[in-house]
C-alpha atoms as a PDB file:
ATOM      1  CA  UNK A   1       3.706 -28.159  -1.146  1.00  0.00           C
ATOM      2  CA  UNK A   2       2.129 -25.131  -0.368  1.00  0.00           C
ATOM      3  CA  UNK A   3      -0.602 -24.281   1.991  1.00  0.00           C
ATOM      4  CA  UNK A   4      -4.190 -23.329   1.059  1.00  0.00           C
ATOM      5  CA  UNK A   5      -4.624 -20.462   3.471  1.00  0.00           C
ATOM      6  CA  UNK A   6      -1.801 -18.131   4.094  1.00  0.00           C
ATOM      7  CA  UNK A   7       0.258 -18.651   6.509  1.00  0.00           C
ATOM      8  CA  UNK A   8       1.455 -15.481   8.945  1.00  0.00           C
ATOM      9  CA  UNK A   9       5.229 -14.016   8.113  1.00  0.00           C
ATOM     10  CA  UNK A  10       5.594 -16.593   5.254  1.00  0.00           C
ATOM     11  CA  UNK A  11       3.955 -14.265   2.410  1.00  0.00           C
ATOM     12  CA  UNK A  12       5.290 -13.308  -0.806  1.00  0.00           C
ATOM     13  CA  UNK A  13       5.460  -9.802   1.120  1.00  0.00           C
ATOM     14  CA  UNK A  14       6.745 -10.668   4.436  1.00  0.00           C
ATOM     15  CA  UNK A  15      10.008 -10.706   4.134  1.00  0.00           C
ATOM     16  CA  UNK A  16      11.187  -9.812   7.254  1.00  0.00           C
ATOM     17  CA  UNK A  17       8.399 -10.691   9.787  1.00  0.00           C
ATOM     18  CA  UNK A  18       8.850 -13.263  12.251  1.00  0.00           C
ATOM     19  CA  UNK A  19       5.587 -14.556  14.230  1.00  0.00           C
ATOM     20  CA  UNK A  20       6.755 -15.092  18.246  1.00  0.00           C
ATOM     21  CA  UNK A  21       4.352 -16.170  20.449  1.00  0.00           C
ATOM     22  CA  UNK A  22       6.182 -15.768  23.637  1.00  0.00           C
ATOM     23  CA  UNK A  23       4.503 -14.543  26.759  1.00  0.00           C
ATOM     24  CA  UNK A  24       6.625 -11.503  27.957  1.00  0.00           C
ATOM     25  CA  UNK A  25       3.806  -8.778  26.980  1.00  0.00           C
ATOM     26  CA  UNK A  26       7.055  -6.169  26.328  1.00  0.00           C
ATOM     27  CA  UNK A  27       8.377  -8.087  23.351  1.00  0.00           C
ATOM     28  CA  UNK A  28       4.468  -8.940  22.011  1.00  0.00           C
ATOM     29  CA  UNK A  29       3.500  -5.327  21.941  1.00  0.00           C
ATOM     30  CA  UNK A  30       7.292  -4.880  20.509  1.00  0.00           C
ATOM     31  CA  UNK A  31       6.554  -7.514  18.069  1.00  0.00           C
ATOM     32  CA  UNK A  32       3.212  -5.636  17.337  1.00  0.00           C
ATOM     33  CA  UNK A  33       4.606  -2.678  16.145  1.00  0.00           C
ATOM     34  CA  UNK A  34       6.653  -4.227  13.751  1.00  0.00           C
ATOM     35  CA  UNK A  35       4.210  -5.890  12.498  1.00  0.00           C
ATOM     36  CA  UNK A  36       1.342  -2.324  12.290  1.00  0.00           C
ATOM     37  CA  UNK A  37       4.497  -0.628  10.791  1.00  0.00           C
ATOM     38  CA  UNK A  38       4.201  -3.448   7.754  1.00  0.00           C
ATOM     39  CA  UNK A  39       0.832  -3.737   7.598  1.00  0.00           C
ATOM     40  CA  UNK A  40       0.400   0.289   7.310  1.00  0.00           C
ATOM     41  CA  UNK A  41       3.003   0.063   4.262  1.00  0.00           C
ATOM     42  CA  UNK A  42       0.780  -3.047   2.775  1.00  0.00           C
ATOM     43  CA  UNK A  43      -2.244  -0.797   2.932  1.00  0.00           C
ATOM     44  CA  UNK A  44       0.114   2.105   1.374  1.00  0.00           C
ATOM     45  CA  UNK A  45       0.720  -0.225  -1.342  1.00  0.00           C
ATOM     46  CA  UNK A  46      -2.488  -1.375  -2.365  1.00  0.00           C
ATOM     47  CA  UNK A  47      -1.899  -4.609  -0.853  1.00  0.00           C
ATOM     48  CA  UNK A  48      -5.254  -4.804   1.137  1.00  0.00           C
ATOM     49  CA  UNK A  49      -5.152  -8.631   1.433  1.00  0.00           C
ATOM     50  CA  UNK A  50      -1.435  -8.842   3.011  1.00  0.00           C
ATOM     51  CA  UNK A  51      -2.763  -5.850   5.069  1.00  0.00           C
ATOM     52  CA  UNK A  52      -6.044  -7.378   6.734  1.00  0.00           C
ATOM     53  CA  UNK A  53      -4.458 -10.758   7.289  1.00  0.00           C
ATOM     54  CA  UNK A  54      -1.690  -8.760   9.581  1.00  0.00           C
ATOM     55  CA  UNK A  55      -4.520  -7.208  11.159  1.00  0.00           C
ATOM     56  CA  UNK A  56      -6.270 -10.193  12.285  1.00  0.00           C
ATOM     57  CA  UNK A  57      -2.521 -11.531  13.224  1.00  0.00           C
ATOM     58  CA  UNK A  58      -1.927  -8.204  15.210  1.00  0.00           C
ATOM     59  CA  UNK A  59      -5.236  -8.378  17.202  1.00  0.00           C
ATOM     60  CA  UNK A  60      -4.253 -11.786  18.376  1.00  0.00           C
ATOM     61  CA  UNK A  61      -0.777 -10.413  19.218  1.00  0.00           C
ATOM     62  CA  UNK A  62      -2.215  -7.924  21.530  1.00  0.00           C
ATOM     63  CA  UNK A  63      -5.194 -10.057  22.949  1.00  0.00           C
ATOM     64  CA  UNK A  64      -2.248 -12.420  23.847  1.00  0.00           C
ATOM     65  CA  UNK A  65      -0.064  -9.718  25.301  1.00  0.00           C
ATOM     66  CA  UNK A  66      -3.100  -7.786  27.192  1.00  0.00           C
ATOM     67  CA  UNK A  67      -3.681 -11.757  29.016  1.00  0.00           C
ATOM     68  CA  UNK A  68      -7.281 -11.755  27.180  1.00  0.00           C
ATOM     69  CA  UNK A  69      -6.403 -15.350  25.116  1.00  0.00           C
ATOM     70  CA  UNK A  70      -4.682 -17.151  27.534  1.00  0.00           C
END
């Protein structure tokens, strides 16, 4: 069964994306970058949708790496 809202790193388009939520801010902003470097290339692609749901998921990424969500 699949979900009615889309769930981060489990897209059509997100192959290789893997959502950790640990709290050592090195590998968050690490884990950031990867995921800008895929959104850019969604965006590139036309793929606005993919693109603004990684944003969202990237703000939160930082916000939890910066301490501001805690």
């Amino acid at each position: 069964m699949e979900s009615a809202y889309p769930v981060p790193g489990r897209g059509p388009n997100d192959k290789n994306i893997n959502i950790n939520r640990s709290k050592d801010p090195k590998m968050l902003f690490k884990q950031a970058d990867e995921i800008e470097k895929t959104m850019l290339e969604h965006a590139r692609n036309l793929e606005f949708e993919d693109a603004a749901r990684l944003r969202d998921e990237l703000e939160d990424i930082r916000n939890t790496a910066m301490g501001i969500n805690d």
